[in-house]
C-alpha atoms as a PDB file:
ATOM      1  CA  UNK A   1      40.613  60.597  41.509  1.00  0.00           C
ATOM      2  CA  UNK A   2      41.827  56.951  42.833  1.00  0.00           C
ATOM      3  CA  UNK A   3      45.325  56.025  42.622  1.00  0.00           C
ATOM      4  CA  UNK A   4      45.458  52.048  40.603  1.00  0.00           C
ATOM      5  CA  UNK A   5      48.211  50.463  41.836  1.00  0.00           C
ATOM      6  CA  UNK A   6      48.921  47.160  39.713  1.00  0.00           C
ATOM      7  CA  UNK A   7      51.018  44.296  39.631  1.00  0.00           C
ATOM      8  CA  UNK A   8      51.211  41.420  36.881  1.00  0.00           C
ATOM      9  CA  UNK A   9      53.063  37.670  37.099  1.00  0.00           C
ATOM     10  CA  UNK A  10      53.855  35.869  34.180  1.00  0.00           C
ATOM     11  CA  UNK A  11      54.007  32.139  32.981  1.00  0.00           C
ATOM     12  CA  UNK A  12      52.143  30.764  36.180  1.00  0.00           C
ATOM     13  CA  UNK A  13      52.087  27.069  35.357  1.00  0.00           C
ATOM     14  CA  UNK A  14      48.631  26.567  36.155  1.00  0.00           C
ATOM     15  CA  UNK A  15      45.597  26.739  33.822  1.00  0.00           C
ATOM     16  CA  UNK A  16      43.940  29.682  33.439  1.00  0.00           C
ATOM     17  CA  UNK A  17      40.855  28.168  33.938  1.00  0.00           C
ATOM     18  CA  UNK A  18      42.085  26.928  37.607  1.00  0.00           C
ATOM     19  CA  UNK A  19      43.287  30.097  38.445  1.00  0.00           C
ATOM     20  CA  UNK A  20      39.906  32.144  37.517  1.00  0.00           C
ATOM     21  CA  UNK A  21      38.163  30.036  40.281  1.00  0.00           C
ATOM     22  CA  UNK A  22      40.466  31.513  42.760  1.00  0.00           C
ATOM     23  CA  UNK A  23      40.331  35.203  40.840  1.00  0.00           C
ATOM     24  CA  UNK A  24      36.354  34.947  41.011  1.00  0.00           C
ATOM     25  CA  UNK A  25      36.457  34.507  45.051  1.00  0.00           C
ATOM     26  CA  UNK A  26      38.532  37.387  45.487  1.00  0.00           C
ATOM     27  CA  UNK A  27      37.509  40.186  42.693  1.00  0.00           C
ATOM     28  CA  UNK A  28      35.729  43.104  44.316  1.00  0.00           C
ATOM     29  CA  UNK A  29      36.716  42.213  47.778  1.00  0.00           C
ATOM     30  CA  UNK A  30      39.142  44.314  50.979  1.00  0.00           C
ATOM     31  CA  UNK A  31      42.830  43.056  50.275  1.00  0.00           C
ATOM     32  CA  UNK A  32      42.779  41.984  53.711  1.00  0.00           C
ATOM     33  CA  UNK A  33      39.851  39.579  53.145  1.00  0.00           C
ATOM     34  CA  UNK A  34      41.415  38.743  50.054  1.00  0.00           C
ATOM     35  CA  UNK A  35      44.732  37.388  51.769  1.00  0.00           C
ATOM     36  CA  UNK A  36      42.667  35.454  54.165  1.00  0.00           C
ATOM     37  CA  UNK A  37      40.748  33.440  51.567  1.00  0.00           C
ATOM     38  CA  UNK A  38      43.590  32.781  49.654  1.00  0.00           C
ATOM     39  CA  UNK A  39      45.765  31.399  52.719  1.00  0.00           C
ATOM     40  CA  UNK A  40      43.703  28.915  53.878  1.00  0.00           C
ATOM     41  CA  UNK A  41      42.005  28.176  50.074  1.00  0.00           C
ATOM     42  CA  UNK A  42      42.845  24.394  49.299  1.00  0.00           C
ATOM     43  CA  UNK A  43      44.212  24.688  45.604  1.00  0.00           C
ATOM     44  CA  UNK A  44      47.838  24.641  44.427  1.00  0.00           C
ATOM     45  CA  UNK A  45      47.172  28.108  42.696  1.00  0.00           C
ATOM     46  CA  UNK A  46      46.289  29.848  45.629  1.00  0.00           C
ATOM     47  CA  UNK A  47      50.019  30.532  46.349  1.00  0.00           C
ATOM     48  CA  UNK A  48      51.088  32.393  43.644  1.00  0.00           C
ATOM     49  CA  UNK A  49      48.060  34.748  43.515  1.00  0.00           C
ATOM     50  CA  UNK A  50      48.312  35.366  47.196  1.00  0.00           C
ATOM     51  CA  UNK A  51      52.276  36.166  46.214  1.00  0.00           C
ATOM     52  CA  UNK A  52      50.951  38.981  43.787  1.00  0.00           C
ATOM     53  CA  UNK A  53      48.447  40.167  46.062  1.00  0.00           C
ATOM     54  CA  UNK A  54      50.949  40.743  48.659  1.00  0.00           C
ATOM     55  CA  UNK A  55      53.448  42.262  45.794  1.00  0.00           C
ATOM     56  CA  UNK A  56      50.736  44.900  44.742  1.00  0.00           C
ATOM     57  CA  UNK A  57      50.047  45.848  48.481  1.00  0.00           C
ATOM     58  CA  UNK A  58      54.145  46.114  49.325  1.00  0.00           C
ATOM     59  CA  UNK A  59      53.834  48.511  45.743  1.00  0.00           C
ATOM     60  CA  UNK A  60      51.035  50.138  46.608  1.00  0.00           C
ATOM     61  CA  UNK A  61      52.489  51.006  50.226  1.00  0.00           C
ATOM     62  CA  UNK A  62      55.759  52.011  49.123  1.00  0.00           C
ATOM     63  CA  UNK A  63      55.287  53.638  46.301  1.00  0.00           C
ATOM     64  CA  UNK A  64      52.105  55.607  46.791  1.00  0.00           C
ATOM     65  CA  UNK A  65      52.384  55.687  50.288  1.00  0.00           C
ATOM     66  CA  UNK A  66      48.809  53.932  50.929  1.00  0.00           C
ATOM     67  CA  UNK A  67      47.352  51.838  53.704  1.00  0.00           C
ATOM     68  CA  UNK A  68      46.696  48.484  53.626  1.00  0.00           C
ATOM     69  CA  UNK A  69      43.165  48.426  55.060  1.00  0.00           C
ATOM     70  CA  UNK A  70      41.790  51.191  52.426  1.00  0.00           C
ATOM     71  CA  UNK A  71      42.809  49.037  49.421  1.00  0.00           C
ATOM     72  CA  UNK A  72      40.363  46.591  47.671  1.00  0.00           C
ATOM     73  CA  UNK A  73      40.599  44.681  44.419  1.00  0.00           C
ATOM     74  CA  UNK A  74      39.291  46.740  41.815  1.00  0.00           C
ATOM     75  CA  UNK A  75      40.532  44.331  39.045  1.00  0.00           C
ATOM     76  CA  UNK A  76      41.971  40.719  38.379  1.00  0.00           C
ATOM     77  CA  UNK A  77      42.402  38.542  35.880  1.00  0.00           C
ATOM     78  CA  UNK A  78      44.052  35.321  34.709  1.00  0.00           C
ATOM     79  CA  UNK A  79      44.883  34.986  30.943  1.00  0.00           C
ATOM     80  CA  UNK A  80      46.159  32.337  29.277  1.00  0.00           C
ATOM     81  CA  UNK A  81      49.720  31.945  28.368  1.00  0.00           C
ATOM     82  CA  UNK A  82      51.970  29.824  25.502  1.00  0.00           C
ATOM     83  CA  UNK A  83      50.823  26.007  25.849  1.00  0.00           C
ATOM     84  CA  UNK A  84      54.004  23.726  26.015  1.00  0.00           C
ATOM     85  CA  UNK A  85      52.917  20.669  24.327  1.00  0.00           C
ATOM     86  CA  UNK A  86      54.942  17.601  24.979  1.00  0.00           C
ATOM     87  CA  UNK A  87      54.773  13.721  23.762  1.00  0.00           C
ATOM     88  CA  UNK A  88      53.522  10.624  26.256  1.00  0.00           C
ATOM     89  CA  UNK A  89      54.389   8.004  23.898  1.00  0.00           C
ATOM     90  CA  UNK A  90      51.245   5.078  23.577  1.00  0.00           C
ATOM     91  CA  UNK A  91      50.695   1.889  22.933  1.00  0.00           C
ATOM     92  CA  UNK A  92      51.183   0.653  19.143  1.00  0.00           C
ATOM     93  CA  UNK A  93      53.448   3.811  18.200  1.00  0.00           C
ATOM     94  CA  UNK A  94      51.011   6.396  18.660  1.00  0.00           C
ATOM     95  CA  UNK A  95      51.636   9.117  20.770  1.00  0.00           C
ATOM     96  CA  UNK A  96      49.112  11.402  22.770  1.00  0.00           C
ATOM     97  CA  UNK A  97      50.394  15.325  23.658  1.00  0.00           C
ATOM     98  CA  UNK A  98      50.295  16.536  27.192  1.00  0.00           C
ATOM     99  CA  UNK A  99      48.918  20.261  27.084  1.00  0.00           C
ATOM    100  CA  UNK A 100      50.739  22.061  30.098  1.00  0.00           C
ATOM    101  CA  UNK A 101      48.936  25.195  30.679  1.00  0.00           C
ATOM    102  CA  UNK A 102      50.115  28.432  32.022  1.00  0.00           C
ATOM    103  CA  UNK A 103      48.570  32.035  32.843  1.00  0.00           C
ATOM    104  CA  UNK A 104      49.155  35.792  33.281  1.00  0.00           C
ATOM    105  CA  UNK A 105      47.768  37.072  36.085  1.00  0.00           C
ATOM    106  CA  UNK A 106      47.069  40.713  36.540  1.00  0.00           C
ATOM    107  CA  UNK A 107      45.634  42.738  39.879  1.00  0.00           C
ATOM    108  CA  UNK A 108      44.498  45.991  39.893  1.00  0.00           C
ATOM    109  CA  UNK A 109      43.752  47.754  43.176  1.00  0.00           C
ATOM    110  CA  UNK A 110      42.218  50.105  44.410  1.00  0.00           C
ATOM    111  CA  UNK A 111      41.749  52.586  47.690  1.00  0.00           C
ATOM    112  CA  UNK A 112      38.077  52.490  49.522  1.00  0.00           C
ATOM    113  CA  UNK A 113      36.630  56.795  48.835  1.00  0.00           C
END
């Protein structure tokens, strides 16, 4: 039976639709790999998922006592979180609302059998 080791960050402000384009590069994949695509990956997201990547290794090292180079992601996800809506104000009195996304991101891994 495999050990899932999992770590979760709230209220990421980036869309959840930005983030799953990251999460869909690096589902299924060694955490090392992982880490490596995420470093050098161009988008603004990339740093906080590469935070929680590193968060569930440090948990799954010190608290189940496994190594780094067995563990893959098993699971991620990014769901979406409570939309702030604020007011630009327009021409003639109208106003449009500014949507400012935010996600929960979840990883689940795993250790290579």
């Amino acid at each position: 039976m495999s050990i899932d080791v999992r770590a979760h960050v709230s209220y990421v402000p980036y869309s959840p639709q930005k983030v799953r384009l990251l999460v869909d590069l690096v589902r299924g994949k060694k955490v090392g790999e992982a880490q490596d695509i995420l470093r050098f990956a161009p988008q603004a997201a990339a740093t906080p998922l590469l935070k929680l990547i590193n968060s569930a290794v440090a948990n799954a090292e010190e608290n189940f006592g496994l190594n780094q180079e067995d563990l893959y992601i098993h699971t991620i996800y990014a769901n979406e979180a409570p939309t702030r809506k604020w007011r630009k104000f327009g021409a003639r009195g109208r106003f449009k609302p500014w949507l400012r996304r935010a996600s929960h991101i979840t990883v689940i891994l795993r250790e290579k059998e």
